[in-house]
N, C-alpha and C. Protein backbone atom coordinates (compact mmCIF):
# COMPACT_ATOMS: atom_id res chain seq x y z
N UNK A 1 -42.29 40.52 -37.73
CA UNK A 1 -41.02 40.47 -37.05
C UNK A 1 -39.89 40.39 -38.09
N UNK A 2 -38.81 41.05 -37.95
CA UNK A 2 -37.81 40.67 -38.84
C UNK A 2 -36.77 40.13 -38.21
N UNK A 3 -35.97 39.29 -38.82
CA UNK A 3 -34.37 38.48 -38.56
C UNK A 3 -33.57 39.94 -37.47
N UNK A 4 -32.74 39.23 -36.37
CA UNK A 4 -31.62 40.65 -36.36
C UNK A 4 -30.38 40.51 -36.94
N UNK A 5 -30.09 39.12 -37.54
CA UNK A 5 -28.87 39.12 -37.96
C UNK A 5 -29.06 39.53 -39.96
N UNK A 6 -30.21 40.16 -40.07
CA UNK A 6 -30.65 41.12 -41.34
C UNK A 6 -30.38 42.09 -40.71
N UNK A 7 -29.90 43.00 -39.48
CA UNK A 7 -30.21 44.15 -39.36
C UNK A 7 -28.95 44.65 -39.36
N UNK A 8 -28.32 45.89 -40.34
CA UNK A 8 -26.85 46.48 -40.35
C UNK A 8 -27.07 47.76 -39.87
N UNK A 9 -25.93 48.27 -39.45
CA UNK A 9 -25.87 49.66 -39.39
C UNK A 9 -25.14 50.61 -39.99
N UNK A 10 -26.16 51.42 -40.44
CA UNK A 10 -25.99 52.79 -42.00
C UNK A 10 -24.91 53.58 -41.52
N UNK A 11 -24.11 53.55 -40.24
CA UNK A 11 -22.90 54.59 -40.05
C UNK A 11 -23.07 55.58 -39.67
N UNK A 12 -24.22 56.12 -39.33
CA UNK A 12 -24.87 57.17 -38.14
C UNK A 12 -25.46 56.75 -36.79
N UNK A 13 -25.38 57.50 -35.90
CA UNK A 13 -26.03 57.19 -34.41
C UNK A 13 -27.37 57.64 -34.74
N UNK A 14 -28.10 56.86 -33.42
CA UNK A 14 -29.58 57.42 -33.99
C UNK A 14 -29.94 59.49 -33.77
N UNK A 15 -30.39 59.06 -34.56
CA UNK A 15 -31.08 60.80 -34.94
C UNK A 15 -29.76 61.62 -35.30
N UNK A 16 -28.47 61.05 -36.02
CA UNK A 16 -27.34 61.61 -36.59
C UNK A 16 -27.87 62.65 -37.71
N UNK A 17 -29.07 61.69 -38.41
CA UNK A 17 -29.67 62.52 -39.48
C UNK A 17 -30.82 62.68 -38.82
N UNK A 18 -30.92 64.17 -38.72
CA UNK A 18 -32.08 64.99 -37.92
C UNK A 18 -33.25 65.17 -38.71
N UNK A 19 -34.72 64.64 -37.60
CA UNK A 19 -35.88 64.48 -39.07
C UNK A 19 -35.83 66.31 -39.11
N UNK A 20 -36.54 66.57 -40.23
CA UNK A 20 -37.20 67.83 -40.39
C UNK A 20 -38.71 68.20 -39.82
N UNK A 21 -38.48 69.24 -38.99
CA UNK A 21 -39.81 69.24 -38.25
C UNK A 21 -40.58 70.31 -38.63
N UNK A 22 -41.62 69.90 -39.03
CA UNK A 22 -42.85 70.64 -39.25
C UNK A 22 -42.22 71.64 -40.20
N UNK A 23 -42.07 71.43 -41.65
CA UNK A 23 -41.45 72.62 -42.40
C UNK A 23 -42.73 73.60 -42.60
N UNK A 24 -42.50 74.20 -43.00
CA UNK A 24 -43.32 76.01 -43.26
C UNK A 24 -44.00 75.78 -44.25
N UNK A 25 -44.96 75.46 -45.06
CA UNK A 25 -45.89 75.28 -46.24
C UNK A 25 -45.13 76.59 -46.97
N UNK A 26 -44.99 76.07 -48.28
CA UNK A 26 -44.91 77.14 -49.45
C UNK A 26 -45.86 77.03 -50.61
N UNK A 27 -46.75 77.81 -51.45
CA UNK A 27 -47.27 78.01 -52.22
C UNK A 27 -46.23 77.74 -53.76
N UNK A 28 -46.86 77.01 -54.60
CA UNK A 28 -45.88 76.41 -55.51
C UNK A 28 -45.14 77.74 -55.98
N UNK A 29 -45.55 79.24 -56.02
CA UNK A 29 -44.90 80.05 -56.78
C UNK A 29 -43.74 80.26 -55.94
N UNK A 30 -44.01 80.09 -54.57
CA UNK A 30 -43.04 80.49 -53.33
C UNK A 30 -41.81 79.29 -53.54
N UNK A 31 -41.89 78.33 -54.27
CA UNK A 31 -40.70 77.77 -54.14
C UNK A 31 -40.16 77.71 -55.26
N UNK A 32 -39.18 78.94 -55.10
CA UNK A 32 -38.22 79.39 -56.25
C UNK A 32 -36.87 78.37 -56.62
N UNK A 33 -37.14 77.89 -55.38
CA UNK A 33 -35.41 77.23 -55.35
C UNK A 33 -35.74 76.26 -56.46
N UNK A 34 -36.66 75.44 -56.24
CA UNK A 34 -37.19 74.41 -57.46
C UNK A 34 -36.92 74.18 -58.95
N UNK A 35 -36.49 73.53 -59.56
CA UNK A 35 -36.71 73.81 -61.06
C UNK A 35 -37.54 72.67 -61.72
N UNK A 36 -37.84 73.20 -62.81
CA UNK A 36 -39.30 72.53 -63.82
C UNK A 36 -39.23 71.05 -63.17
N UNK A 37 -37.81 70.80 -63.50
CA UNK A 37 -37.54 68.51 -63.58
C UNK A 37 -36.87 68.08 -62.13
N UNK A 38 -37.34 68.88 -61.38
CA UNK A 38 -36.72 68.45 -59.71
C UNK A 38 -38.06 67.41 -59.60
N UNK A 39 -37.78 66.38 -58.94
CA UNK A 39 -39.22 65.48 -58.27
C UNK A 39 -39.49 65.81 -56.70
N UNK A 40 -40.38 65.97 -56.90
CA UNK A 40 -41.85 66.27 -55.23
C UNK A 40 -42.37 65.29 -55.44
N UNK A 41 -42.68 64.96 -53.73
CA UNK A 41 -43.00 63.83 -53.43
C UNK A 41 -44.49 64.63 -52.79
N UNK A 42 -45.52 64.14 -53.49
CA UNK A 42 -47.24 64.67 -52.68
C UNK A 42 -47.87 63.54 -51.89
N UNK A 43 -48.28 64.22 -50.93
CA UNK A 43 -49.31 63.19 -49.93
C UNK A 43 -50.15 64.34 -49.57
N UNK A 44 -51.39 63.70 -50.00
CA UNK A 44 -52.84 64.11 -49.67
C UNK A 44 -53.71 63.53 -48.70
N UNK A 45 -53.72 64.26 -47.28
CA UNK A 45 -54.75 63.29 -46.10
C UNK A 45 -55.71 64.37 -46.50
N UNK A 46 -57.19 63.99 -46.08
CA UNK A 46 -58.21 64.81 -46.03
C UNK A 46 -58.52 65.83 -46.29
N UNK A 47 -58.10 65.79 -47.54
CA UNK A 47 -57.98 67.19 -48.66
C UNK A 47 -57.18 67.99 -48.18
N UNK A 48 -56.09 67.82 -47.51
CA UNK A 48 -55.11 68.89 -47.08
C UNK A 48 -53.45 68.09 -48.03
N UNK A 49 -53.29 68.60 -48.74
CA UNK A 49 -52.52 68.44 -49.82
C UNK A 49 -50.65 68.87 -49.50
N UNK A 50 -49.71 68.32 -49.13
CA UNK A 50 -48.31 68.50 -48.73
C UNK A 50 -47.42 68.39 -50.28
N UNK A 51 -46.51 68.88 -50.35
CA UNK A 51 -45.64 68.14 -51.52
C UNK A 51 -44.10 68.51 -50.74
N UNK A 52 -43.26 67.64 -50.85
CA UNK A 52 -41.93 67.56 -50.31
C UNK A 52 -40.91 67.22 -51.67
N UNK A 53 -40.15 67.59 -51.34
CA UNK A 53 -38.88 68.63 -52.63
C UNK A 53 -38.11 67.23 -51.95
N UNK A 54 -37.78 66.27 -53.12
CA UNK A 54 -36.26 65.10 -52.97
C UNK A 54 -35.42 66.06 -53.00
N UNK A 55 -34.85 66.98 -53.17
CA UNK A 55 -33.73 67.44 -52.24
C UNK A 55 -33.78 67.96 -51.24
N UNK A 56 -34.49 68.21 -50.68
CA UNK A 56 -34.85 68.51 -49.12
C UNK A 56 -34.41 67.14 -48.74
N UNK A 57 -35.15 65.98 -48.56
CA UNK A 57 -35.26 64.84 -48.03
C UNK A 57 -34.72 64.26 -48.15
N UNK A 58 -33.48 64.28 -49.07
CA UNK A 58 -32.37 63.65 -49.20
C UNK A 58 -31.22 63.97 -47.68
N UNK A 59 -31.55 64.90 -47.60
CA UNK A 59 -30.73 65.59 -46.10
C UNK A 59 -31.15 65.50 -45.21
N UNK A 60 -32.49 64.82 -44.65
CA UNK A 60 -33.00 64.84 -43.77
C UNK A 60 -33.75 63.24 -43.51
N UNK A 61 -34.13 62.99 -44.64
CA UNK A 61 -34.51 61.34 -44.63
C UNK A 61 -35.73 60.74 -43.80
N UNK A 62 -36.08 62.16 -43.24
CA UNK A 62 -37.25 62.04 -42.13
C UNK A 62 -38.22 63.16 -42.16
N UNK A 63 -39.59 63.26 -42.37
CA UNK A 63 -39.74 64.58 -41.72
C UNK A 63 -41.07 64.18 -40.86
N UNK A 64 -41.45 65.70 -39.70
CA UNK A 64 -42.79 65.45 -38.77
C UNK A 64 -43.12 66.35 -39.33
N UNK A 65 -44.78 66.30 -39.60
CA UNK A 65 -45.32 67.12 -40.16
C UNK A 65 -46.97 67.06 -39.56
N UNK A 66 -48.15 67.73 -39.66
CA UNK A 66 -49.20 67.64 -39.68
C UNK A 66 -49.48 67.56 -41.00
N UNK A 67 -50.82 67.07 -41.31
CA UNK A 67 -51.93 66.57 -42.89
C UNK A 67 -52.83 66.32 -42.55
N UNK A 68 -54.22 67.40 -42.75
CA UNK A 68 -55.51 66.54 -42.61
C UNK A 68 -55.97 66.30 -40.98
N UNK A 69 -55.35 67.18 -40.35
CA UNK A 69 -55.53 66.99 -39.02
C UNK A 69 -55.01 65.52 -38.16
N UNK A 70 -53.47 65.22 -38.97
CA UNK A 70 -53.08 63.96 -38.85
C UNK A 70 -51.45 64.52 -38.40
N UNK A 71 -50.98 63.71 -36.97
CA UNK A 71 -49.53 63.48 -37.11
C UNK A 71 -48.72 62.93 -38.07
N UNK A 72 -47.65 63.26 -39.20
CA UNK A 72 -47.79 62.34 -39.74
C UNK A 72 -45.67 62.06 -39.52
N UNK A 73 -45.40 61.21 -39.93
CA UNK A 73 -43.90 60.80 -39.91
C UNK A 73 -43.34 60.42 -41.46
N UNK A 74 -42.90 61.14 -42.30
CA UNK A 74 -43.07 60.84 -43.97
C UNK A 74 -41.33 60.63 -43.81
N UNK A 75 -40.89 59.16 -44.20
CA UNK A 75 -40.18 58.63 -44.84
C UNK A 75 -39.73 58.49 -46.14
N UNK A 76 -38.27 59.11 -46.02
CA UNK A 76 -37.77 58.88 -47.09
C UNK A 76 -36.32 57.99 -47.26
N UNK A 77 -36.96 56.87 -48.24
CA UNK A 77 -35.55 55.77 -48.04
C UNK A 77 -34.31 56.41 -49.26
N UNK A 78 -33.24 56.77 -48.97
CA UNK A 78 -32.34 56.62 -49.68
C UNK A 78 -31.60 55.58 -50.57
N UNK A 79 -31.72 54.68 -50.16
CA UNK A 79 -31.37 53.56 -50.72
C UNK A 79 -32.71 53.05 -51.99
N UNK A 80 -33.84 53.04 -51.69
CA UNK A 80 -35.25 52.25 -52.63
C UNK A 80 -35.69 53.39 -53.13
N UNK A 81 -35.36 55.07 -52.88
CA UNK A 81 -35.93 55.90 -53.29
C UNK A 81 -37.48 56.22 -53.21
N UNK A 82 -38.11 55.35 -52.56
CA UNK A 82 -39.12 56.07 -51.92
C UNK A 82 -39.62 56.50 -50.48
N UNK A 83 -40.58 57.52 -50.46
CA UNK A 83 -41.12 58.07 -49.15
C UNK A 83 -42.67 57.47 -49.10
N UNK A 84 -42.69 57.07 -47.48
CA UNK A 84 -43.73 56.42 -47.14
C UNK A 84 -44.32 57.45 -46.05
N UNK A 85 -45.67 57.70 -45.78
CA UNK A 85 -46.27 58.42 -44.94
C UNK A 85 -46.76 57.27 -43.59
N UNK A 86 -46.14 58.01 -42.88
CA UNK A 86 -46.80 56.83 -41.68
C UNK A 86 -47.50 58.30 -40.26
N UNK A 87 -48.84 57.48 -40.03
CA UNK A 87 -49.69 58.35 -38.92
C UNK A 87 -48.82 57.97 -37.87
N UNK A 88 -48.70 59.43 -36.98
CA UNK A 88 -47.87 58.40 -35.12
C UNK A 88 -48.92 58.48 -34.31
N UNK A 89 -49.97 57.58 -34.31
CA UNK A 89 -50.63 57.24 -33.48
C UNK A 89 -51.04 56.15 -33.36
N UNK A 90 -50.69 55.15 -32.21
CA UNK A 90 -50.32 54.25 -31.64
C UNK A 90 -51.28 53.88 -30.46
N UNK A 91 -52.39 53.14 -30.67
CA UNK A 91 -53.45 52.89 -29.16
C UNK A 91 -53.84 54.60 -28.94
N UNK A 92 -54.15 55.28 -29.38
CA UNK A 92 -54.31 56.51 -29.52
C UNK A 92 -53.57 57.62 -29.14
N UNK A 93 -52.35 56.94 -29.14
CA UNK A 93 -51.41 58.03 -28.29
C UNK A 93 -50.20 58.37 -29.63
N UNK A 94 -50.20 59.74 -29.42
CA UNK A 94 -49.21 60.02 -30.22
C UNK A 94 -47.64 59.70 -30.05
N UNK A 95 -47.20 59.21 -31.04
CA UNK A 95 -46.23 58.94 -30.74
C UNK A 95 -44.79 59.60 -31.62
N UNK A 96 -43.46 59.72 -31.47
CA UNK A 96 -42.48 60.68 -32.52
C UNK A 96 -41.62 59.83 -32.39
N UNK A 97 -41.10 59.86 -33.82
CA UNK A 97 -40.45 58.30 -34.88
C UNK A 97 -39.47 59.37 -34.88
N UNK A 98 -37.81 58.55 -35.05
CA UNK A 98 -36.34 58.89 -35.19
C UNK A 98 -35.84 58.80 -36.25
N UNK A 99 -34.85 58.86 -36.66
CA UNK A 99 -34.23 57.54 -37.53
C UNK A 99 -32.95 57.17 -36.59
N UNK A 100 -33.03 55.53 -36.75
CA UNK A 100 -32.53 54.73 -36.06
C UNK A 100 -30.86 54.72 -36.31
N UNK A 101 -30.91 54.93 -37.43
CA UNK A 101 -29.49 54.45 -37.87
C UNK A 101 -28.74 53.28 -38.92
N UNK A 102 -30.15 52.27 -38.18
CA UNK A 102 -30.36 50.75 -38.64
C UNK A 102 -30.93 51.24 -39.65
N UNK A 103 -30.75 49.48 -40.54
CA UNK A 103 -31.13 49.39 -41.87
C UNK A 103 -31.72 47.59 -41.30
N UNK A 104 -32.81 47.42 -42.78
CA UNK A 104 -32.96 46.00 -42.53
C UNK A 104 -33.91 46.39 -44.17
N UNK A 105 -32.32 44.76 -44.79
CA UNK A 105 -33.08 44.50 -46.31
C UNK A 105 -32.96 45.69 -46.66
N UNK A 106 -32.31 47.03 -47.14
CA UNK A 106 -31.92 47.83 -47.35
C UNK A 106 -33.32 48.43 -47.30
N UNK A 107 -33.37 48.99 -46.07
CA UNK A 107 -34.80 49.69 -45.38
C UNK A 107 -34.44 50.77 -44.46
N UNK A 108 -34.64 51.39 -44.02
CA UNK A 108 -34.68 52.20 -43.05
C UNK A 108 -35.22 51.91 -41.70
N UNK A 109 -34.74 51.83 -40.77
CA UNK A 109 -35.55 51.18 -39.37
C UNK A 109 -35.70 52.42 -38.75
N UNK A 110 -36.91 52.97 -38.54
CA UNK A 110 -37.06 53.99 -37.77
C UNK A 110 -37.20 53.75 -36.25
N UNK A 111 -37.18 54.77 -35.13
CA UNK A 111 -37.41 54.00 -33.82
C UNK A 111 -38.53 55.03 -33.20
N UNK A 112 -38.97 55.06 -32.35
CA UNK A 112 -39.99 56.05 -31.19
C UNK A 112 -39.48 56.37 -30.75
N UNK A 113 -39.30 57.43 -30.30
CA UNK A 113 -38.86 58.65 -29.13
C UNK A 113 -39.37 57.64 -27.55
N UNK A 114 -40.49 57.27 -27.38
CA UNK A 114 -40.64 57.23 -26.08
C UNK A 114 -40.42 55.47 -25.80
N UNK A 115 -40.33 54.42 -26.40
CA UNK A 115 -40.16 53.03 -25.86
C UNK A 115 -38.96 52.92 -26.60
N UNK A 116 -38.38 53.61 -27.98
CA UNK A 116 -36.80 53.09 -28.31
C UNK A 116 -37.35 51.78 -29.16
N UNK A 117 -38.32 51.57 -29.60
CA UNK A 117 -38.75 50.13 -30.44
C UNK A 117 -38.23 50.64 -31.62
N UNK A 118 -38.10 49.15 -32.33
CA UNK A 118 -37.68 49.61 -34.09
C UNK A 118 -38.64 49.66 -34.54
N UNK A 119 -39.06 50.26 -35.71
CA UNK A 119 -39.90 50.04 -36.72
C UNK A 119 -39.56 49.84 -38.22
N UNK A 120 -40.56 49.13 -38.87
CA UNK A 120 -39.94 48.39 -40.25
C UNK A 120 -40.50 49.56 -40.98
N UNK A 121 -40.10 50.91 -41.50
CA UNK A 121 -40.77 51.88 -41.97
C UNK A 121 -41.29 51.24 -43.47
N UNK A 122 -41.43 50.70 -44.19
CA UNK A 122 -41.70 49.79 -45.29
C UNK A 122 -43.22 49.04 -45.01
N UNK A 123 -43.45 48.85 -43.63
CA UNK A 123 -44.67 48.03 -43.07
C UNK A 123 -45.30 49.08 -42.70
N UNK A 124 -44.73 50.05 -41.54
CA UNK A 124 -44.95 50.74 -40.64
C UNK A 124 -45.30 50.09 -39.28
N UNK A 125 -44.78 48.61 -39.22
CA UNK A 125 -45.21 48.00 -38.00
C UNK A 125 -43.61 47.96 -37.14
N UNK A 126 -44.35 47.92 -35.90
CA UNK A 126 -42.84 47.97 -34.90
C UNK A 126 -42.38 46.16 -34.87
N UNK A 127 -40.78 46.30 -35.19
CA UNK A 127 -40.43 44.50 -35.04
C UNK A 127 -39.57 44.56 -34.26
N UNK A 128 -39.23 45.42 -33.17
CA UNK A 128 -38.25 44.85 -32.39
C UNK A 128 -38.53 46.10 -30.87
N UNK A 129 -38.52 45.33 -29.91
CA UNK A 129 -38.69 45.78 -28.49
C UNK A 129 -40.28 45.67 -28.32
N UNK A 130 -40.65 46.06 -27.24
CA UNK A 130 -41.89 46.43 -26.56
C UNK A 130 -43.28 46.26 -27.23
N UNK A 131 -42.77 47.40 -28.27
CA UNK A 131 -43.96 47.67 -29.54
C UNK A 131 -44.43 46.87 -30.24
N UNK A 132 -43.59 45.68 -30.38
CA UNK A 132 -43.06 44.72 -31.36
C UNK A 132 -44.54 44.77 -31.67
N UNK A 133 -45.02 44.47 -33.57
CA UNK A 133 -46.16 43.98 -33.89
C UNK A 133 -47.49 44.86 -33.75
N UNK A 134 -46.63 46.16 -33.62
CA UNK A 134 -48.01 47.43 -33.45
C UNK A 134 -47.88 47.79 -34.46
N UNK A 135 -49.12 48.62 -35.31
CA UNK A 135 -49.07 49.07 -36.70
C UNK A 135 -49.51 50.70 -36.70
N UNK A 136 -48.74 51.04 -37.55
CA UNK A 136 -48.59 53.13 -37.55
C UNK A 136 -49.48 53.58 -38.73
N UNK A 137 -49.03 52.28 -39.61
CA UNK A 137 -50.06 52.82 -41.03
C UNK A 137 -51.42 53.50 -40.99
């Protein structure tokens, strides 16, 4: 659970910054835009191998993606500079993460599309509404 009087708001409405959905796989030669000293961020589920471009994700701060035959919701904090991979499945039900708007402890609070709960994207557990205390990791 976290404090709410820790919780500020980053100056966007929720989903102001739109996640990126399901981008198009490129083959490393295919991404020209790239140069040698840009940083990619890789996550590997079940030998199915992703890499995401920090400038992409700097603009988007969110993306949905499949990996490995996995929903996945890959976070990226602007503020701590890193991206966290979180599964959306929840009691076995899939579920699709926002960005909230909120911040907590200079974090990103993501929310669900379908109950509106926060989530501590840092844990990947939900701390506020319904969900409260469910885990995505």
């Amino acid at each position: 659970m976290i404090r709410l009087d820790e919780v500020d708001w980053g100056g966007v409405p929720p989903n102001g910054i739109t996640p990126l959905e399901y981008p198009k796989p490129l083959t490393a030669a295919d991404a020209e835009y790239l140069d040698d000293d840009n940083i990619v961020f890789g996550i590997a589920v079940n030998g199915d191998a992703r890499a995401y471009p920090k400038r992409i994700l700097v603009w988007y701060e969110m993306a949905a993606d499949r990996g490995g035959w996995l929903e996945l919701s890959i976070v990226y904090c602007t503020l701590c500079g890193t991206v966290i991979p979180h599964e959306n499945l929840i009691d076995r039900e899939h579920i699709r993460f926002g960005a909230s708007g909120l911040w907590y402890r200079s974090n990103k609070l993501m929310f669900d599309q379908e109950t509106k709960s926060l989530w501590n994207t840092f844990e990947g557990v939900a701390a506020i509404d319904s969900l409260a205390g469910s885990d995505c990791s």
